[in-house]
N, C-alpha and C. Protein backbone atom coordinates (compact mmCIF):
# COMPACT_ATOMS: atom_id res chain seq x y z
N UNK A 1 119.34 72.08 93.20
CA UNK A 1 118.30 72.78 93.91
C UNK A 1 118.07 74.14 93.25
N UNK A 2 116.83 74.24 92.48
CA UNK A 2 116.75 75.75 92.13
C UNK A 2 116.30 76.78 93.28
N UNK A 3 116.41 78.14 93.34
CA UNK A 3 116.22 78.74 94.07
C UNK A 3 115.26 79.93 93.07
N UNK A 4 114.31 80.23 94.05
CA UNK A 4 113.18 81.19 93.13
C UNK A 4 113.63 82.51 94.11
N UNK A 5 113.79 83.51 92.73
CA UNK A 5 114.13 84.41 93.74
C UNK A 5 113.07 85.73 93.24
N UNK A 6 112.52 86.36 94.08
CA UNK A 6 110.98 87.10 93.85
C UNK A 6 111.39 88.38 94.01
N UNK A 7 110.88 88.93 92.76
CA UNK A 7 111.37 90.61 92.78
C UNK A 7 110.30 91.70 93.59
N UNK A 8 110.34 92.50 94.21
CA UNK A 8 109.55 93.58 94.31
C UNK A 8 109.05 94.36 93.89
N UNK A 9 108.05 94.63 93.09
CA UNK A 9 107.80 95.61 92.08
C UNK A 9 106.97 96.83 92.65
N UNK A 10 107.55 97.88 92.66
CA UNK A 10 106.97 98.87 93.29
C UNK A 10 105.93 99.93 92.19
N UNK A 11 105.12 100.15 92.75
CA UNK A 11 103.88 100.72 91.70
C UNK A 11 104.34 102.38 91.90
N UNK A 12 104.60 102.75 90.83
CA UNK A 12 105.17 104.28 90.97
C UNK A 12 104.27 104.94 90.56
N UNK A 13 102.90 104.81 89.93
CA UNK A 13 102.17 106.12 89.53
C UNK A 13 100.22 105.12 89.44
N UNK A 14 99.70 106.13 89.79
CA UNK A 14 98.34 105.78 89.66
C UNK A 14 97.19 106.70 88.96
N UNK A 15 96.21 106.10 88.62
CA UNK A 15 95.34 107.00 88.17
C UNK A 15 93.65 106.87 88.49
N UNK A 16 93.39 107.95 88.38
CA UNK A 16 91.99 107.83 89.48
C UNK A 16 90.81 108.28 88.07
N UNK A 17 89.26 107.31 87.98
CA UNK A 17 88.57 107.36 87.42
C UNK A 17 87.30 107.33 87.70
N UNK A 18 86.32 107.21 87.63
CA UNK A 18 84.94 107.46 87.90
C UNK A 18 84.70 105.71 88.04
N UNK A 19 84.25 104.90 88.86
CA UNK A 19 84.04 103.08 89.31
C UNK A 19 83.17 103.10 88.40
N UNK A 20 83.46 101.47 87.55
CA UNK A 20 82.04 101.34 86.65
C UNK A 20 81.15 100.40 87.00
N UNK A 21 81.64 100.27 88.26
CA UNK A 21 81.14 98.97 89.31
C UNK A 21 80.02 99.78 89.66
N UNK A 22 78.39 99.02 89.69
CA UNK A 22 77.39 99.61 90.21
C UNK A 22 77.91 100.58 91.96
N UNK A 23 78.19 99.85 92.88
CA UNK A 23 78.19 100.32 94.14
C UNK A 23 79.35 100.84 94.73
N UNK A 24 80.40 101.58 93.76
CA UNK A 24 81.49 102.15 93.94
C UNK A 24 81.36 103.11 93.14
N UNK A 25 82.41 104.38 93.98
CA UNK A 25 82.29 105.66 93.74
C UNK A 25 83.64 105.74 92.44
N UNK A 26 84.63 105.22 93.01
CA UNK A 26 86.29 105.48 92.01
C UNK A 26 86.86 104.30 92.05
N UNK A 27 87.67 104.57 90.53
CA UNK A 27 88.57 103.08 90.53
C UNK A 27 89.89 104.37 90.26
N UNK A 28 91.37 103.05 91.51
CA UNK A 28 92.51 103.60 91.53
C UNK A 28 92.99 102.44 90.28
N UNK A 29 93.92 103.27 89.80
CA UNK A 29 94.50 101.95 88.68
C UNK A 29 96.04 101.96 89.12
N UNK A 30 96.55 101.12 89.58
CA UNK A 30 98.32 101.75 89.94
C UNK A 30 98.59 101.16 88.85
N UNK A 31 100.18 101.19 88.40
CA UNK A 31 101.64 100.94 87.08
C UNK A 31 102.35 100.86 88.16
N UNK A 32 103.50 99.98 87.65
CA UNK A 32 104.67 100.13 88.05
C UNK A 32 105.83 100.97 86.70
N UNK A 33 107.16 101.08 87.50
CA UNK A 33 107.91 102.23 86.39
C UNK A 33 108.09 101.81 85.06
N UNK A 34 107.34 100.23 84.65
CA UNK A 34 107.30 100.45 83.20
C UNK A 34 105.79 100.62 82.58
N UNK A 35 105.16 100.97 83.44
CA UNK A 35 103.84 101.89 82.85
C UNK A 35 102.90 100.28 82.61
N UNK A 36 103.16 99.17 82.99
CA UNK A 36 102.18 98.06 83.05
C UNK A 36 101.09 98.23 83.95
N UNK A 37 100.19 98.32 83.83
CA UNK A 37 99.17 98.01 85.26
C UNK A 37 99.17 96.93 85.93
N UNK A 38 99.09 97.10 87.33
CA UNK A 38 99.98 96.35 88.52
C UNK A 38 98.48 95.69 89.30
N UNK A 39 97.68 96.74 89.67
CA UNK A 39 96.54 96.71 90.29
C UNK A 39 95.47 97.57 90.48
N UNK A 40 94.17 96.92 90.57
CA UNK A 40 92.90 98.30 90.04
C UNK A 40 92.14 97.71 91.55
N UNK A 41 91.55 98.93 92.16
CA UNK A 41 90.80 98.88 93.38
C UNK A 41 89.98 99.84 93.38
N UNK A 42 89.15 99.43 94.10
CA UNK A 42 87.73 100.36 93.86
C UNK A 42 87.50 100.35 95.22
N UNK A 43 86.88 101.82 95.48
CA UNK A 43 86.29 102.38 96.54
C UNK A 43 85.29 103.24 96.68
N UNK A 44 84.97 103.18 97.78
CA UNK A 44 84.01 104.50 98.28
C UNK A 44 82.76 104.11 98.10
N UNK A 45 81.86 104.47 98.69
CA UNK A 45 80.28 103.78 98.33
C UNK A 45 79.17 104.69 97.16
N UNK A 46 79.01 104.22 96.39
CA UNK A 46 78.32 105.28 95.47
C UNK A 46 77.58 106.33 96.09
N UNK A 47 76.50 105.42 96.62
CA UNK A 47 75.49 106.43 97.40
C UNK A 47 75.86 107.36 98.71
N UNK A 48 77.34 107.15 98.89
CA UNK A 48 77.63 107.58 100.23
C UNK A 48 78.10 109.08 100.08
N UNK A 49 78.15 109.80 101.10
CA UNK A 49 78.09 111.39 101.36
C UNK A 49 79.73 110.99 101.64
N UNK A 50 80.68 112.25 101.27
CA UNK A 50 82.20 111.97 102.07
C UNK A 50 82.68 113.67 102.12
N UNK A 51 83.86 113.96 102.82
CA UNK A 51 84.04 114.93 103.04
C UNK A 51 84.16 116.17 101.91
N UNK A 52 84.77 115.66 100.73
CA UNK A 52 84.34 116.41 99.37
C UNK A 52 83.26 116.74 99.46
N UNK A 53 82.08 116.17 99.84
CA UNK A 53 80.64 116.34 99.44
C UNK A 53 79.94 117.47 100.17
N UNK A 54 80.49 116.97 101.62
CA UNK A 54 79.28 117.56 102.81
C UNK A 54 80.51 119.00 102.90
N UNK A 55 82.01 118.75 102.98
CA UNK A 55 82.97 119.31 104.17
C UNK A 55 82.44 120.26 104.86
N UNK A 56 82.24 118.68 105.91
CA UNK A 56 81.83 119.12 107.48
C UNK A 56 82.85 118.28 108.30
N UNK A 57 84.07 119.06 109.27
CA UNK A 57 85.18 118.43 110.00
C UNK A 57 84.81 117.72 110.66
N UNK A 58 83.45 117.66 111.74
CA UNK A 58 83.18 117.17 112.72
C UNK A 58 82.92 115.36 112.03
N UNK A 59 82.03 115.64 111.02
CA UNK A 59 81.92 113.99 110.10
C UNK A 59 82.73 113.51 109.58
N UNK A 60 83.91 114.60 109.43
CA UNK A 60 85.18 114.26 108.59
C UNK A 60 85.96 113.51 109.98
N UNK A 61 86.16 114.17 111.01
CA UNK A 61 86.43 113.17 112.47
C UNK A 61 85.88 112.14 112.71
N UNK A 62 84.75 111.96 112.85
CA UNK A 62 84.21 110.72 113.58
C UNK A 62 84.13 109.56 112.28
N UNK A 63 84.07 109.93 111.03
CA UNK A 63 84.64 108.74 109.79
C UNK A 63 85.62 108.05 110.41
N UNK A 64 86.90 109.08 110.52
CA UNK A 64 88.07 108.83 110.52
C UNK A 64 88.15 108.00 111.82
N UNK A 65 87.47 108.55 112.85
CA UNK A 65 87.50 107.50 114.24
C UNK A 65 87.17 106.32 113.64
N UNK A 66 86.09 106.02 113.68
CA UNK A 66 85.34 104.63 113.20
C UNK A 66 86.06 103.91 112.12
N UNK A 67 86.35 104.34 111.17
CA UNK A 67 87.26 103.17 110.39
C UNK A 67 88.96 103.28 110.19
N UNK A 68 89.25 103.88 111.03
CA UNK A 68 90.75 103.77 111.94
C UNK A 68 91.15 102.60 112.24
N UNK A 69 89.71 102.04 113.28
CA UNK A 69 89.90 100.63 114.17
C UNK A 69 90.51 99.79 112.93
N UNK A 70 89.72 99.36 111.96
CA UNK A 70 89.55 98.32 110.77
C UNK A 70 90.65 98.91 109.70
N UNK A 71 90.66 99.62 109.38
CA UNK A 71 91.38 100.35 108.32
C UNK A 71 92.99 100.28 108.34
N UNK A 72 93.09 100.46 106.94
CA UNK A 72 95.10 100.12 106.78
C UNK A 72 94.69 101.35 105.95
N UNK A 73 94.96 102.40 106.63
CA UNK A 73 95.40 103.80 106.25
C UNK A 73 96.87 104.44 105.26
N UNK A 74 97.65 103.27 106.04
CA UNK A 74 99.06 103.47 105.52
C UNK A 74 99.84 102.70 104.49
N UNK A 75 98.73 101.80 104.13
CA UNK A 75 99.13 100.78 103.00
C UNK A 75 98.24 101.59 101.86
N UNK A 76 98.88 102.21 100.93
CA UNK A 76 98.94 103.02 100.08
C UNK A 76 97.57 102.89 99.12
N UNK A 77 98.11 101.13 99.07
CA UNK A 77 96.63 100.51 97.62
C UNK A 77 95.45 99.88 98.35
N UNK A 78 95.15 100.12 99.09
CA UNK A 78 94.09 99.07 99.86
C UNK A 78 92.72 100.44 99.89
N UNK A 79 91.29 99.68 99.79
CA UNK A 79 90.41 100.63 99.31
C UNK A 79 90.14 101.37 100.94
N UNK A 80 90.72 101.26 101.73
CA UNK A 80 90.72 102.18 103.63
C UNK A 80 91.40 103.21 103.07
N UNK A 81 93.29 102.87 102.43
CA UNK A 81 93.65 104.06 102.65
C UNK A 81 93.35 105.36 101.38
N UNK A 82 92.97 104.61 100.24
CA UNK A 82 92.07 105.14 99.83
C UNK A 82 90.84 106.09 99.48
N UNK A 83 90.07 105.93 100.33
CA UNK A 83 88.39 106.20 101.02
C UNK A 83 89.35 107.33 101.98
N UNK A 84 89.93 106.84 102.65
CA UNK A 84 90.87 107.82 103.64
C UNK A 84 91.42 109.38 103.08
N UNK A 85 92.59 108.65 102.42
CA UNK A 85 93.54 110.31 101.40
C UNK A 85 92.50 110.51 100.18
N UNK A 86 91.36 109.92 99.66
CA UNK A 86 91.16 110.94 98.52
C UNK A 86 90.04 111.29 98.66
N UNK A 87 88.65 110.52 99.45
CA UNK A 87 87.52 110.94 99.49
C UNK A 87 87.17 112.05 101.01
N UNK A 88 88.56 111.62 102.11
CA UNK A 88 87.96 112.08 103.29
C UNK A 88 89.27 113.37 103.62
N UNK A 89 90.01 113.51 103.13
CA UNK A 89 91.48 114.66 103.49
C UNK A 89 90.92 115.38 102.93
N UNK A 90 90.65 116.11 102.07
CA UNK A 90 90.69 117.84 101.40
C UNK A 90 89.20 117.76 100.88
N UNK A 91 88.86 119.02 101.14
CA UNK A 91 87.61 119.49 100.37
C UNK A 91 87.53 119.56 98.78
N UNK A 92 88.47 119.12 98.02
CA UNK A 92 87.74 118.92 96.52
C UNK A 92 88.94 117.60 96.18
N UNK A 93 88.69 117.48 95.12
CA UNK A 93 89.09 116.40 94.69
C UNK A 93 90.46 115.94 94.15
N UNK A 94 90.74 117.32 93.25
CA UNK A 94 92.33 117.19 92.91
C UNK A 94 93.00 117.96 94.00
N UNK A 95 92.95 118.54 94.99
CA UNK A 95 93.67 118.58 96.37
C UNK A 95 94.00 117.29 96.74
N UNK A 96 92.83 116.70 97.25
CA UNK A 96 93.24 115.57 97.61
C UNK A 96 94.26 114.30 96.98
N UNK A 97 93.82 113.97 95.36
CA UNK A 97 94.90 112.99 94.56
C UNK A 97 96.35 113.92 94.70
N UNK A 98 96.29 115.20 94.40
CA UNK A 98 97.47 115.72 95.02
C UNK A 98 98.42 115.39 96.21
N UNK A 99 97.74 115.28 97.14
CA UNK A 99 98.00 115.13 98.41
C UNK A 99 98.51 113.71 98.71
N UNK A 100 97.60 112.86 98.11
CA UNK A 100 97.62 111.32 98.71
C UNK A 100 98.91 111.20 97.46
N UNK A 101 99.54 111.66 96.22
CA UNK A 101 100.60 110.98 94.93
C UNK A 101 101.69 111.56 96.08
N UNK A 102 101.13 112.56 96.74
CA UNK A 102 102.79 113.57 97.55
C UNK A 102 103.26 112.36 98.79
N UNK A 103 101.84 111.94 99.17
CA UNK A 103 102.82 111.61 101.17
C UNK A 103 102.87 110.17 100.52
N UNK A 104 102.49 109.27 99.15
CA UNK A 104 102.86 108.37 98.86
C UNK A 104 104.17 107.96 98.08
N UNK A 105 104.77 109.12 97.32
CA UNK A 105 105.19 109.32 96.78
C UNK A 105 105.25 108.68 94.99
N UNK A 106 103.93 109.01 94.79
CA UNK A 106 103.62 108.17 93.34
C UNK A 106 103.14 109.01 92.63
N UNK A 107 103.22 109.05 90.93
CA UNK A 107 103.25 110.11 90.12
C UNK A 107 101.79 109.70 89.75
């Protein structure tokens, strides 16, 4: 009887680029610790206004209400939490990738 035994590979560092996808704003690219690329996700809506853009708290709240319900905020690679820590937390942009590599802990 063989037994398959499945490793975990944890993505330790990511990098953030301009989406070359017509209707996306950024592509995340994660690695894992031997610098392979693991997974690429794209977010944010091109045409869409986000808190970088407008920072206005009150729109920066009621985002955050509304796609709370639907959203996996806390799953690091998914394009919610995403759209979440880099387009909707801090008023510019490298605050924010700052912010989201710190409470994720990825370089």
């Amino acid at each position: 009887m063989k037994i398959k035994i499945k490793y975990l590979i944890k993505m330790v560092s990511v990098k953030f680029s301009k989406s070359e996808i017509q209707n996306k704003r950024m592509t995340a690219t994660f690695y894992d610790d031997a610098g392979k690329k693991k997974k690429t996700v794209q977010f944010g809506y091109k045409g869409g206004s986000t808190f970088i853009d407008h920072k206005n708290e009150d729109t920066k709240k009621a985002w955050i209400a509304r796609h709370q319900i639907r959203g996996k905020f806390e799953i690091y690679d998914t394009p919610s939490a995403l759209a979440r820590w880099i387009l909707w937390e801090e008023k510019n942009l490298q605050d924010a990738i700052r912010k989201y590599k710190r409470k994720f802990n990825l370089s």
